[in-house]
PDB file of N, CA and C in Angstrom:
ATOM      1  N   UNK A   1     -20.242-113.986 -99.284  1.00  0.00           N
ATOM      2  CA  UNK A   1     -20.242-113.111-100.431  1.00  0.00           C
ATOM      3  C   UNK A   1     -21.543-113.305-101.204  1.00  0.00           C
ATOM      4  N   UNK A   2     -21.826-112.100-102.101  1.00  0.00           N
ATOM      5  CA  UNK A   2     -23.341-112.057-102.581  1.00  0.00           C
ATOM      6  C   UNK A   2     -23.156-111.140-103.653  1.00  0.00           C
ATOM      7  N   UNK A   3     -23.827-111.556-104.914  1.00  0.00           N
ATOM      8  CA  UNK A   3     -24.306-110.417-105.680  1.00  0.00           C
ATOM      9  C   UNK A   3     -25.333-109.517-105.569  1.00  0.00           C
ATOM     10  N   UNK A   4     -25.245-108.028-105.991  1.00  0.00           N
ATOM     11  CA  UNK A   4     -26.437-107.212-105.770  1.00  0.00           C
ATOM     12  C   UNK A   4     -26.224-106.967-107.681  1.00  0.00           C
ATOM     13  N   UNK A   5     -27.648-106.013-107.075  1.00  0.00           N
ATOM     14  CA  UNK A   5     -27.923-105.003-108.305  1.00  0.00           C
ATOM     15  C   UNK A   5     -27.778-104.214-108.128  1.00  0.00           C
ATOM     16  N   UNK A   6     -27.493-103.431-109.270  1.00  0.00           N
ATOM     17  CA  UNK A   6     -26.711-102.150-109.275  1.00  0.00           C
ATOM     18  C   UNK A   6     -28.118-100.695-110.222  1.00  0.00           C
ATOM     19  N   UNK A   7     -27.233 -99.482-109.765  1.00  0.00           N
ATOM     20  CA  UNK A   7     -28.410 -98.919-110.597  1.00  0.00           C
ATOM     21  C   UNK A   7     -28.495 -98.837-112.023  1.00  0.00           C
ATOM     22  N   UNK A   8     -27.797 -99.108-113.267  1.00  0.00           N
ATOM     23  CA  UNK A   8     -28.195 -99.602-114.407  1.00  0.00           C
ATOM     24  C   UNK A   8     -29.556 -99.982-114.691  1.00  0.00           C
ATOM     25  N   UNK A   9     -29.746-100.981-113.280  1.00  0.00           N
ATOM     26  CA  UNK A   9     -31.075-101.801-113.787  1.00  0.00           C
ATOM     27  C   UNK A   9     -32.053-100.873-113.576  1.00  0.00           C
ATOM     28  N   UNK A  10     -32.312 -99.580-112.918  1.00  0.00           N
ATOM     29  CA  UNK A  10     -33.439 -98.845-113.223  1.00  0.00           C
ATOM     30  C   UNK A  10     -33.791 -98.586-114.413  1.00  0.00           C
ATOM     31  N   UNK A  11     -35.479 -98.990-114.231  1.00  0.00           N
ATOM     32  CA  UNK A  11     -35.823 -98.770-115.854  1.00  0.00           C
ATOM     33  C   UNK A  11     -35.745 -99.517-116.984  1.00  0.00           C
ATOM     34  N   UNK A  12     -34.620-100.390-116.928  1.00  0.00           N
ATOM     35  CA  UNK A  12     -34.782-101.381-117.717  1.00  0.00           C
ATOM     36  C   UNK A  12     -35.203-102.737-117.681  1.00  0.00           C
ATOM     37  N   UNK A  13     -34.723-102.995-116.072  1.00  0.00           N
ATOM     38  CA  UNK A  13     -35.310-104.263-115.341  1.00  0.00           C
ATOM     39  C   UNK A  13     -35.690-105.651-116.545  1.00  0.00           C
ATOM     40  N   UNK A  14     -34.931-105.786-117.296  1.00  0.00           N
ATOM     41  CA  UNK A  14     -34.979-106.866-118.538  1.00  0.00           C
ATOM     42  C   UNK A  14     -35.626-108.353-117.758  1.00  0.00           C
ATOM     43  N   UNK A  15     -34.684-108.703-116.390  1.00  0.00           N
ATOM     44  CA  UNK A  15     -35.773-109.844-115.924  1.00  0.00           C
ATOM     45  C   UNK A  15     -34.976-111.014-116.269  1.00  0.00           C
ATOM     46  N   UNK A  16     -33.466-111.307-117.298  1.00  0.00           N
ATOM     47  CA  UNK A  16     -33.334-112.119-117.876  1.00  0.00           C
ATOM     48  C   UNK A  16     -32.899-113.009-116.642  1.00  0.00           C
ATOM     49  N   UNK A  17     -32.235-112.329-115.930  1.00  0.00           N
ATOM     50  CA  UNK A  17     -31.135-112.931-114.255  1.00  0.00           C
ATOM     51  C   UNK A  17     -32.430-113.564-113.563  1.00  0.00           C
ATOM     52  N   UNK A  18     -33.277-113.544-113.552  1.00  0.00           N
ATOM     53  CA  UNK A  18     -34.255-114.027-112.636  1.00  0.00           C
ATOM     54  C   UNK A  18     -34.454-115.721-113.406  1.00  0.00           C
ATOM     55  N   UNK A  19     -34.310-116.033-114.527  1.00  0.00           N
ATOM     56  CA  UNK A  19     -34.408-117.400-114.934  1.00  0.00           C
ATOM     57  C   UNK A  19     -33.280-117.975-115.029  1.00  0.00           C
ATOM     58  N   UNK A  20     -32.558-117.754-114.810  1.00  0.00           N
ATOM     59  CA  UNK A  20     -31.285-118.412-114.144  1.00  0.00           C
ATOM     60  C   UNK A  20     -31.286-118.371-113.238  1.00  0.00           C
ATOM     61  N   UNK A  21     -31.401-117.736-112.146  1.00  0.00           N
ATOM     62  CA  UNK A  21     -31.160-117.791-110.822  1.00  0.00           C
ATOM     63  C   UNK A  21     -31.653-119.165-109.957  1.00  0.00           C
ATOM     64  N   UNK A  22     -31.012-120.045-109.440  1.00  0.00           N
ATOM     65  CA  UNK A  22     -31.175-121.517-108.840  1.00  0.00           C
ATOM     66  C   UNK A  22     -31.399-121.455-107.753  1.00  0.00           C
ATOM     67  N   UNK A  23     -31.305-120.153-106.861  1.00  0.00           N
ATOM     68  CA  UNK A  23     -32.427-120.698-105.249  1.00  0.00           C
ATOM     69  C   UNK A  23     -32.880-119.255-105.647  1.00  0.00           C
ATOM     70  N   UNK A  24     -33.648-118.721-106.326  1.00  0.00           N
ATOM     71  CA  UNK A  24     -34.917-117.641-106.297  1.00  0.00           C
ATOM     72  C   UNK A  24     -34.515-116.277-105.395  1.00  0.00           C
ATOM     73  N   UNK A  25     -33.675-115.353-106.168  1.00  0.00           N
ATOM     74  CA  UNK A  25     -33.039-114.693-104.705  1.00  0.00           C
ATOM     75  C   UNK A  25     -33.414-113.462-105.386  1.00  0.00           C
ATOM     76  N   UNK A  26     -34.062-113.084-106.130  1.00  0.00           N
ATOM     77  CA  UNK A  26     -34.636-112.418-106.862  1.00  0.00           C
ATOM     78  C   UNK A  26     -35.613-111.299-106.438  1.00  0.00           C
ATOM     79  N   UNK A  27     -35.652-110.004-106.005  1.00  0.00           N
ATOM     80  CA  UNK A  27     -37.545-109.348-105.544  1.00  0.00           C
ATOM     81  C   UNK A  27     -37.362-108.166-106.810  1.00  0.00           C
ATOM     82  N   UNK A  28     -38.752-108.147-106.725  1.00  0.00           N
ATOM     83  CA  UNK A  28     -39.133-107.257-107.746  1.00  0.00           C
ATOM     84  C   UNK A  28     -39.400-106.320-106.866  1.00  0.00           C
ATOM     85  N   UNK A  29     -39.100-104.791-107.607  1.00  0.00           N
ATOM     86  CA  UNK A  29     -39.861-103.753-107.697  1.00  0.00           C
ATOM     87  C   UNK A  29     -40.386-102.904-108.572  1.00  0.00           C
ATOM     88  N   UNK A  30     -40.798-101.460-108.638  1.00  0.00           N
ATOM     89  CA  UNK A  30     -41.560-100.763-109.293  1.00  0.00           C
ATOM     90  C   UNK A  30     -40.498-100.712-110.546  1.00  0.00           C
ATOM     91  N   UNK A  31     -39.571-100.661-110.656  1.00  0.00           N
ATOM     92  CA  UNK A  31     -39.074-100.233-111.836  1.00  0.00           C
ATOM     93  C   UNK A  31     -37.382-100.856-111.499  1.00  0.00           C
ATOM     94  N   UNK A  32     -37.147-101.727-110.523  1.00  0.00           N
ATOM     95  CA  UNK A  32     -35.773-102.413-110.914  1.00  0.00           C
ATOM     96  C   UNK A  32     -36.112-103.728-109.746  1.00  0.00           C
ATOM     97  N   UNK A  33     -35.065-104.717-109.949  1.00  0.00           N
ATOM     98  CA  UNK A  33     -34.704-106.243-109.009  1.00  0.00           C
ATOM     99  C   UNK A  33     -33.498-105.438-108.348  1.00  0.00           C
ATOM    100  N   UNK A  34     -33.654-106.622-107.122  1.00  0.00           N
ATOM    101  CA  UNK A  34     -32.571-106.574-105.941  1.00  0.00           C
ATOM    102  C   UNK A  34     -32.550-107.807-105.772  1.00  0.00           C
ATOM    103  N   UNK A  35     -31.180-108.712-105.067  1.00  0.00           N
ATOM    104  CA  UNK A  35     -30.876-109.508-104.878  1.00  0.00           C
ATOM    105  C   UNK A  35     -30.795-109.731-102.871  1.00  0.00           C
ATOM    106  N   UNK A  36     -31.571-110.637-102.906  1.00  0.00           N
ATOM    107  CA  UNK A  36     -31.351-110.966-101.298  1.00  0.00           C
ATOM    108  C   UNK A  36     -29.948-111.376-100.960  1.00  0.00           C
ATOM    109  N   UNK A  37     -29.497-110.798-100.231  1.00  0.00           N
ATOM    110  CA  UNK A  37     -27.494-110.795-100.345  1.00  0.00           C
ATOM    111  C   UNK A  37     -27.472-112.283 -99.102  1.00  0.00           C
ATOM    112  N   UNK A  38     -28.532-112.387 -98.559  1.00  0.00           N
ATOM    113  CA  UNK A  38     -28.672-113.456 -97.484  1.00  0.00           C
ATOM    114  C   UNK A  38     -28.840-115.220 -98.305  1.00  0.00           C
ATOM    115  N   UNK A  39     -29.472-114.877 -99.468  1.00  0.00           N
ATOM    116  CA  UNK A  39     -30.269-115.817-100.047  1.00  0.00           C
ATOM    117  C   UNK A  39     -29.453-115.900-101.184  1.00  0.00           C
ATOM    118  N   UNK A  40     -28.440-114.929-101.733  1.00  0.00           N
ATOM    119  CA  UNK A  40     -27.572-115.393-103.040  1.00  0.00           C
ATOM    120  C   UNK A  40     -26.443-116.497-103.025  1.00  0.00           C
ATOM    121  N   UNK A  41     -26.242-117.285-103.321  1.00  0.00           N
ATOM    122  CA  UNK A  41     -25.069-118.891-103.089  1.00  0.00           C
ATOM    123  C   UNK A  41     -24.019-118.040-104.057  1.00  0.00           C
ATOM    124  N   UNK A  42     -23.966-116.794-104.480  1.00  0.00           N
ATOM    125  CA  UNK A  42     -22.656-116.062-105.032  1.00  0.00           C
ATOM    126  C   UNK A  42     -22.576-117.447-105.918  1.00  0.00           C
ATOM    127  N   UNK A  43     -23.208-117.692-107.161  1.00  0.00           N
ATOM    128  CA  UNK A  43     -22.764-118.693-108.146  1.00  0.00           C
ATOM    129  C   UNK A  43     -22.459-117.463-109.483  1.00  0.00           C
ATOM    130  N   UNK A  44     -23.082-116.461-109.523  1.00  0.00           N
ATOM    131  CA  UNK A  44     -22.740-115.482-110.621  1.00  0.00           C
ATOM    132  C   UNK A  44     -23.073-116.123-111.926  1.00  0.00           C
ATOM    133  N   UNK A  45     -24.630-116.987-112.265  1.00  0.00           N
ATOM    134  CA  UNK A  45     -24.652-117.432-113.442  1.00  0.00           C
ATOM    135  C   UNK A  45     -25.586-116.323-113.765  1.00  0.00           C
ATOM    136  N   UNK A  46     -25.634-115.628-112.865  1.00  0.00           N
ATOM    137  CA  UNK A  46     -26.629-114.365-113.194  1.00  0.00           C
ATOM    138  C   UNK A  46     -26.158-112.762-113.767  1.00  0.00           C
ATOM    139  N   UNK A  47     -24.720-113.092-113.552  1.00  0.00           N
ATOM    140  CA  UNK A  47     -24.272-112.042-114.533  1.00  0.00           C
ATOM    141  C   UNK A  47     -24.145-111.365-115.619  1.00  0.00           C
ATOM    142  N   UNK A  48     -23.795-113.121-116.214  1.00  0.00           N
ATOM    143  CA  UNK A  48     -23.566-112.703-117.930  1.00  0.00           C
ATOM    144  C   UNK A  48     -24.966-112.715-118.858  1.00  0.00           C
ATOM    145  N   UNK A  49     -26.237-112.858-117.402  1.00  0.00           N
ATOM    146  CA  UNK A  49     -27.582-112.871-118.312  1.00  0.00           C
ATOM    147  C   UNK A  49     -27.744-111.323-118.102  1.00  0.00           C
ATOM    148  N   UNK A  50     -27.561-110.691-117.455  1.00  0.00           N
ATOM    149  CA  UNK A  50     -28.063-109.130-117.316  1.00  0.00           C
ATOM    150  C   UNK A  50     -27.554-108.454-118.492  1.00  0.00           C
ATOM    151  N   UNK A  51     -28.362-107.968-119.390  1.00  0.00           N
ATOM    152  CA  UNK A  51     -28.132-107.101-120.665  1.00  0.00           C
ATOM    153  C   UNK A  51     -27.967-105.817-120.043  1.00  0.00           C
ATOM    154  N   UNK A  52     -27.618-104.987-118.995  1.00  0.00           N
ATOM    155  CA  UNK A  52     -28.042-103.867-118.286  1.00  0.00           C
ATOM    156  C   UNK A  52     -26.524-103.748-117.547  1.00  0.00           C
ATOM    157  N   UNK A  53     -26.258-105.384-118.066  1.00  0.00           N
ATOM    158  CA  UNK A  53     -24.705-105.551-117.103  1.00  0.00           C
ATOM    159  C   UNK A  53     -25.047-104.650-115.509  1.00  0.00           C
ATOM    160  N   UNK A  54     -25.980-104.671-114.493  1.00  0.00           N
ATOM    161  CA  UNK A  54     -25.991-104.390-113.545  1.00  0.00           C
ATOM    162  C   UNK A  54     -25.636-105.390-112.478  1.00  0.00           C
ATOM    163  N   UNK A  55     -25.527-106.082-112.499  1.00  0.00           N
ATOM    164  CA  UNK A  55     -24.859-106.950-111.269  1.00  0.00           C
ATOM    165  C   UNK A  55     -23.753-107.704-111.145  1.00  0.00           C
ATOM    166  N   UNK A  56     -23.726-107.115-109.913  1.00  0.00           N
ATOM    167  CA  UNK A  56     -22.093-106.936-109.535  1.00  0.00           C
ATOM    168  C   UNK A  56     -22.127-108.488-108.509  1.00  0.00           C
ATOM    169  N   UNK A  57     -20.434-109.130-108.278  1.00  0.00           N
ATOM    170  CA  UNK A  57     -20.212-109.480-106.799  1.00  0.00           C
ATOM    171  C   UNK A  57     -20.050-108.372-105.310  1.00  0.00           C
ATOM    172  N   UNK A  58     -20.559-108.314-104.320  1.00  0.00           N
ATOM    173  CA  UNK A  58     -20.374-107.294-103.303  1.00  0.00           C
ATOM    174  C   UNK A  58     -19.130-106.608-102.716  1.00  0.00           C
ATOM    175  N   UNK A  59     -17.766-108.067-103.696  1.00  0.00           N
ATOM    176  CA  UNK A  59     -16.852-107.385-103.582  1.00  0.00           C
ATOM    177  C   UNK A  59     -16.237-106.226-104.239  1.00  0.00           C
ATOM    178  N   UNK A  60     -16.938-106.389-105.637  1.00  0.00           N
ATOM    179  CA  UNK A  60     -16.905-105.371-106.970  1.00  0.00           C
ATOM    180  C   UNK A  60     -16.567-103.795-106.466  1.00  0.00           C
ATOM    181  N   UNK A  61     -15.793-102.984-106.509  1.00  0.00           N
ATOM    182  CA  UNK A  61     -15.724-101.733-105.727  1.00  0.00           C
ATOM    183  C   UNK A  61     -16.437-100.862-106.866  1.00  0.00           C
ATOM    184  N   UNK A  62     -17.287-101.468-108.245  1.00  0.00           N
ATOM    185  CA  UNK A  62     -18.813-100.981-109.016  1.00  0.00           C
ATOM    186  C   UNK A  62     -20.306-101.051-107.713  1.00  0.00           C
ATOM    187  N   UNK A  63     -19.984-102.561-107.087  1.00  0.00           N
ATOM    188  CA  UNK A  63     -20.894-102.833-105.774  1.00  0.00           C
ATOM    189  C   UNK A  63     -21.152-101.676-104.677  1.00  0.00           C
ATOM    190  N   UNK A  64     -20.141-101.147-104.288  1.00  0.00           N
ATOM    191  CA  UNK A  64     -20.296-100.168-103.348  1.00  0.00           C
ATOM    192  C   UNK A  64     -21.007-100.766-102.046  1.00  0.00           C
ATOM    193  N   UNK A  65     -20.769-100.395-100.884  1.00  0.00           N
ATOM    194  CA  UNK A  65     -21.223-100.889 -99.208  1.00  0.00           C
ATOM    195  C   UNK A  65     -22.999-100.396 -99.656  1.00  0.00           C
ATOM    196  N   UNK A  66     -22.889 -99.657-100.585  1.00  0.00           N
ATOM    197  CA  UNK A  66     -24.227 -98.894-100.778  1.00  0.00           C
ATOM    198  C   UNK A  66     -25.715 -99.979-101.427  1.00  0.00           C
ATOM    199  N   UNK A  67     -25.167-100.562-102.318  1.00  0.00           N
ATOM    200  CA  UNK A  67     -25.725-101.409-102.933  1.00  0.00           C
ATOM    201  C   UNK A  67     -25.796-103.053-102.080  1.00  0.00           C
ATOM    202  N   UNK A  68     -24.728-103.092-101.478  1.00  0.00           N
ATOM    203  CA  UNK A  68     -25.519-104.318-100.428  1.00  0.00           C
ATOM    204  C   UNK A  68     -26.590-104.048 -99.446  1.00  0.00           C
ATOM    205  N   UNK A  69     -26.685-102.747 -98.854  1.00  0.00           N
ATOM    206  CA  UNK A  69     -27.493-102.547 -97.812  1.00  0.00           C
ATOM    207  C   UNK A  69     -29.047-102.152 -98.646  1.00  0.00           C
ATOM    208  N   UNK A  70     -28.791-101.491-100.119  1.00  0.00           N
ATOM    209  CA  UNK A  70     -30.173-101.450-100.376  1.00  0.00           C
ATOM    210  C   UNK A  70     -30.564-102.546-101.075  1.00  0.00           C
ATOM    211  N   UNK A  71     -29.931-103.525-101.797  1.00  0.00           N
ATOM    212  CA  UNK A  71     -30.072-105.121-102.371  1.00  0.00           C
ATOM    213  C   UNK A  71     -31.186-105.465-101.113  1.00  0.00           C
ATOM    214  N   UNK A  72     -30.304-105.132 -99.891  1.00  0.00           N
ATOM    215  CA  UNK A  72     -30.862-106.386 -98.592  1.00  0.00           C
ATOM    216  C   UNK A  72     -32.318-105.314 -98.075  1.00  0.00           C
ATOM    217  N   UNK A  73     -32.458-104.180 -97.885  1.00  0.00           N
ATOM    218  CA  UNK A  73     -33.527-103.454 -97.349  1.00  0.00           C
ATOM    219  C   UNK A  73     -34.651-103.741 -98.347  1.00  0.00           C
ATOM    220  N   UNK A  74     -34.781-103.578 -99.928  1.00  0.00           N
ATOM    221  CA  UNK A  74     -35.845-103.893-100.638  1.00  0.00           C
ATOM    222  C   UNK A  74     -36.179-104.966-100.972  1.00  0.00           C
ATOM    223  N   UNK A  75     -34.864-106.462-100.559  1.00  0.00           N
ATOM    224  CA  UNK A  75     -35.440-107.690-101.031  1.00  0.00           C
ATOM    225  C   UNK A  75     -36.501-108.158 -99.899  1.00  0.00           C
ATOM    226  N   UNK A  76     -36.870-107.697 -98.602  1.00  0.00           N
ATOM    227  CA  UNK A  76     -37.059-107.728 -97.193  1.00  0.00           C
ATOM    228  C   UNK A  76     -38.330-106.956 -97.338  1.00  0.00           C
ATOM    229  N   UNK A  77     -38.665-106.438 -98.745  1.00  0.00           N
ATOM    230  CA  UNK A  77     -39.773-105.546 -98.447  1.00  0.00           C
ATOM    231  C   UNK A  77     -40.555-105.677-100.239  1.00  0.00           C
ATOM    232  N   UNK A  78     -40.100-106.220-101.214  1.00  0.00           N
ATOM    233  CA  UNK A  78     -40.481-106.393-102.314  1.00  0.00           C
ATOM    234  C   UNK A  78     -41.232-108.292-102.376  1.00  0.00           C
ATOM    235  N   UNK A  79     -41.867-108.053-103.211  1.00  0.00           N
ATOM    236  CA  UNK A  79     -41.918-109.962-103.797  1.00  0.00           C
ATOM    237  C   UNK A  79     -41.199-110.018-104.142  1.00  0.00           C
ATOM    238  N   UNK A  80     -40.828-111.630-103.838  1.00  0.00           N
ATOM    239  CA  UNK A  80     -40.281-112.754-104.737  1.00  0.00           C
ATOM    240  C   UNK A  80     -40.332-113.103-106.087  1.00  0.00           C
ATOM    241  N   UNK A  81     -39.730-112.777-106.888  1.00  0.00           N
ATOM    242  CA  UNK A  81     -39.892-113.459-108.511  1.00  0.00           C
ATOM    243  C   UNK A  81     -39.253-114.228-108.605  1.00  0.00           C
ATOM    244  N   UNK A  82     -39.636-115.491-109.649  1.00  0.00           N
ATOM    245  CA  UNK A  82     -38.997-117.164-109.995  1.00  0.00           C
ATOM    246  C   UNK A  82     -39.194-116.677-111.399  1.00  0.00           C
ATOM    247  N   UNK A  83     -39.823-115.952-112.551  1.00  0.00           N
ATOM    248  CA  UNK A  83     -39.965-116.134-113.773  1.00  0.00           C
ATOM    249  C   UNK A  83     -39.723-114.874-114.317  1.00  0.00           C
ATOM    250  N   UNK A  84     -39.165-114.869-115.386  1.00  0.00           N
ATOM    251  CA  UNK A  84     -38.982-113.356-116.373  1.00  0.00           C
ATOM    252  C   UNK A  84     -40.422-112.844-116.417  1.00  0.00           C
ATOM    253  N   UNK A  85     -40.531-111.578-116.492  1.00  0.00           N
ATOM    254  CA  UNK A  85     -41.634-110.903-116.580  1.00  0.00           C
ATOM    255  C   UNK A  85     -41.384-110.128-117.783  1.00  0.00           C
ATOM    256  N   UNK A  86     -42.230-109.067-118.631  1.00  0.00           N
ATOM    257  CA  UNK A  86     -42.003-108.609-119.918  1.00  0.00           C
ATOM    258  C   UNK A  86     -41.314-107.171-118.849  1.00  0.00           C
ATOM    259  N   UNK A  87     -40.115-106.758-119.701  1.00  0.00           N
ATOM    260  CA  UNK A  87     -39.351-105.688-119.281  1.00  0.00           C
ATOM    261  C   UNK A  87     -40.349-103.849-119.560  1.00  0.00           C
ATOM    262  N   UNK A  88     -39.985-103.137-119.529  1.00  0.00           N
ATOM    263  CA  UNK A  88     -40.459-101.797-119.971  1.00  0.00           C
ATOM    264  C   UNK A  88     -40.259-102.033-121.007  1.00  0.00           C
ATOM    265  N   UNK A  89     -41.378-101.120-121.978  1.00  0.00           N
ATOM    266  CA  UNK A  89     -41.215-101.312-123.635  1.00  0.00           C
ATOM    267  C   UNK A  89     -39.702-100.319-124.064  1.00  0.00           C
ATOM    268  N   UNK A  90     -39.459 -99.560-123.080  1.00  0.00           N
ATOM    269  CA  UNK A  90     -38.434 -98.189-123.513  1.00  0.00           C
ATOM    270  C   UNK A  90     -37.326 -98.845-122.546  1.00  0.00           C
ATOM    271  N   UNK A  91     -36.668-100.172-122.302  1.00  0.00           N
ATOM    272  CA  UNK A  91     -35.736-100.636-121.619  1.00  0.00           C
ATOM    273  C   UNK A  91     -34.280-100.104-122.123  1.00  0.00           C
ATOM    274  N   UNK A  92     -34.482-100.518-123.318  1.00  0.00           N
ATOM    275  CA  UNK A  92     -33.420-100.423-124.385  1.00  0.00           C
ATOM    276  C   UNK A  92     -32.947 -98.676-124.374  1.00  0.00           C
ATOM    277  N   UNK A  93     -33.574 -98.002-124.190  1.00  0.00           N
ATOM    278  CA  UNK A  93     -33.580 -96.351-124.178  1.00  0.00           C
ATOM    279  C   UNK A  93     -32.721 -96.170-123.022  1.00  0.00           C
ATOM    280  N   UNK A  94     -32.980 -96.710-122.006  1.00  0.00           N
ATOM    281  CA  UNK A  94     -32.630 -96.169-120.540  1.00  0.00           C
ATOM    282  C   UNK A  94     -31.622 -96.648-119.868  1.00  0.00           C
ATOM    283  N   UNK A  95     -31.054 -97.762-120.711  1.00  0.00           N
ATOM    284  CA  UNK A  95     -29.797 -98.638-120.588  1.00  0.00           C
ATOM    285  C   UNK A  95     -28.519 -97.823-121.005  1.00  0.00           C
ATOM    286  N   UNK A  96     -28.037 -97.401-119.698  1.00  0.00           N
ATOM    287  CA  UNK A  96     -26.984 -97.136-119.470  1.00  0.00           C
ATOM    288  C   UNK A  96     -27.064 -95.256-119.388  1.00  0.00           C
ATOM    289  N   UNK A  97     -28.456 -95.160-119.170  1.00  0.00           N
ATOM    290  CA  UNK A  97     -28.632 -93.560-118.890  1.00  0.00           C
ATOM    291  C   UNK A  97     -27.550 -93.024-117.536  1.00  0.00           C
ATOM    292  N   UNK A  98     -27.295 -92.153-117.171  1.00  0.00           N
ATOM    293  CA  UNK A  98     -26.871 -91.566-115.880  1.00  0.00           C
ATOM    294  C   UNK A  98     -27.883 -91.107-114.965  1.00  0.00           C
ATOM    295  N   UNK A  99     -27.013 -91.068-114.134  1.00  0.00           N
ATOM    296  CA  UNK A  99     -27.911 -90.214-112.731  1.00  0.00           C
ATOM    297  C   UNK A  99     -28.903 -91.323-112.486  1.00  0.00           C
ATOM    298  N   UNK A 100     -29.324 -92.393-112.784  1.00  0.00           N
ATOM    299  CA  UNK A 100     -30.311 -93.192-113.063  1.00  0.00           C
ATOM    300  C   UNK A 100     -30.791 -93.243-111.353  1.00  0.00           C
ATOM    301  N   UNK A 101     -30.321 -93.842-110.325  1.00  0.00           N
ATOM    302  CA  UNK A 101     -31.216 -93.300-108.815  1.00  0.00           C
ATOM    303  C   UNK A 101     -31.406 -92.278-108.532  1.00  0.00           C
ATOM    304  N   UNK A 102     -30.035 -91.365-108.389  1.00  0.00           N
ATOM    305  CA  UNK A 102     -30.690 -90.109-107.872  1.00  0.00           C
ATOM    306  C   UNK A 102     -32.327 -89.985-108.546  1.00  0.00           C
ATOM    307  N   UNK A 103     -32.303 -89.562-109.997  1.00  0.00           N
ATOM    308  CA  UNK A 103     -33.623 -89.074-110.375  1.00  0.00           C
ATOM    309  C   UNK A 103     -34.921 -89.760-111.021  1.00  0.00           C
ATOM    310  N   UNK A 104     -34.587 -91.469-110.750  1.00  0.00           N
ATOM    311  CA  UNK A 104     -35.547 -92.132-111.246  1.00  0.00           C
ATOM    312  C   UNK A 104     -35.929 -93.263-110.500  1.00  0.00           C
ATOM    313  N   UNK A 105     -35.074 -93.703-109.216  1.00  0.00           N
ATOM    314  CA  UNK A 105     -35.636 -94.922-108.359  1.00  0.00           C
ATOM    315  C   UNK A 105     -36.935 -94.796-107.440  1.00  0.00           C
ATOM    316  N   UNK A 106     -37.492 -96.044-107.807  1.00  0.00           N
ATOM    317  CA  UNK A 106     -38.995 -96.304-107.011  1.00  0.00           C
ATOM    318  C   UNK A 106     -38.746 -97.021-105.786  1.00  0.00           C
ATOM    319  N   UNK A 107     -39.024 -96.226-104.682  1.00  0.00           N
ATOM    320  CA  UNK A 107     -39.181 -97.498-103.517  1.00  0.00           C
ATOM    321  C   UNK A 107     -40.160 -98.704-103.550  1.00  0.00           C
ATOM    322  N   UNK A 108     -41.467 -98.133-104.431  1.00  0.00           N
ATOM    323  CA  UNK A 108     -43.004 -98.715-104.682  1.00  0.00           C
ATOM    324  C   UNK A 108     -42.274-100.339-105.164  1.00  0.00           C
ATOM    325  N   UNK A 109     -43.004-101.491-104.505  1.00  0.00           N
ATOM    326  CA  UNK A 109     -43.188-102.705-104.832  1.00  0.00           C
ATOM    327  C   UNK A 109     -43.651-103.435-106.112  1.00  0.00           C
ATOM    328  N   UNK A 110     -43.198-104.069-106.854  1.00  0.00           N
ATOM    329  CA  UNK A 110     -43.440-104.250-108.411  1.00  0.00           C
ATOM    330  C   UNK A 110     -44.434-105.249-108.241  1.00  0.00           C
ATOM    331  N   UNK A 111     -44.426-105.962-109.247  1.00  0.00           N
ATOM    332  CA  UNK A 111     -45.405-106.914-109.577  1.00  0.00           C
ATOM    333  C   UNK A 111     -44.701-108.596-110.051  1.00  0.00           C
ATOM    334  N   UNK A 112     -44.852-109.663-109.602  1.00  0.00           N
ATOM    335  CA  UNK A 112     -44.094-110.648-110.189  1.00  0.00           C
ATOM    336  C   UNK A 112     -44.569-111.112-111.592  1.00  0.00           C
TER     337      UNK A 112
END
C-alpha cells in the first residue's frame, strides 16, 4: 500500500508533505508532487501536512486506480525533492478549484 497525490494539489503544490516525508518519495513537477507508490513505507505522516488535503492512501476510493498509475508514471520521470520549496504566490486561490486536471495539469518537470 502507498499514498498518492491527488489533483487538489495542482497549482497549489504548498510542498509542506515533502519535509516530513522519511525515505524522500517525493518528485516534483511543473505545477504539482507525486508520490513514488514503489518508494512510499504508507506511514501517512504526510497527510495531515498537506493544506490542499490532496493525499490520499491508494486504498482511498478519493485515490482512484487513476492516481496510482499517474503518482508512479511522473515520479519515474520528474526529480526528486527532500526540501519544501516556496509554493505559487496564488496557491491559496486555487485550493480546492474544480476541473483542476482536466484544464490545468503540466506533464513539464518542475524544479527542486
Amino acid at each position: 500500500m502507498a499514498h498518492v497525490v491527488t489533483d487538489n494539489c495542482i497549482k497549489c503544490k504548498y510542498m509542506d508533505c515533502v519535509e516530513v516525508c522519511p525515505v524522500d518519495c517525493f518528485y516534483v513537477g511543473d505545477n504539482m508532487l507525486v508520490i513514488h507508490p514503489d518508494e512510499c513505507i504508507d506511514c501517512g505522516v504526510c497527510v495531515p501536512e498537506c493544506p490542499a488535503e490532496a493525499i490520499f492512501p491508494d486504498t482511498d476510493p478519493q485515490a482512484e486506480p487513476f492516481w496510482l498509475d499517474h503518482n508512479r508514471k511522473y515520479a519515474e520521470q520528474w526529480l526528486n525533492i527532500v526540501k519544501k520549496g516556496l509554493p505559487p504566490s496564488d496557491a491559496d486561490a486555487w485550493n480546492g478549484a474544480p476541473d483542476k486536471f482536466k484544464e490545468h495539469f503540466s506533464p513539464k518537470p518542475g524544479e527542486d
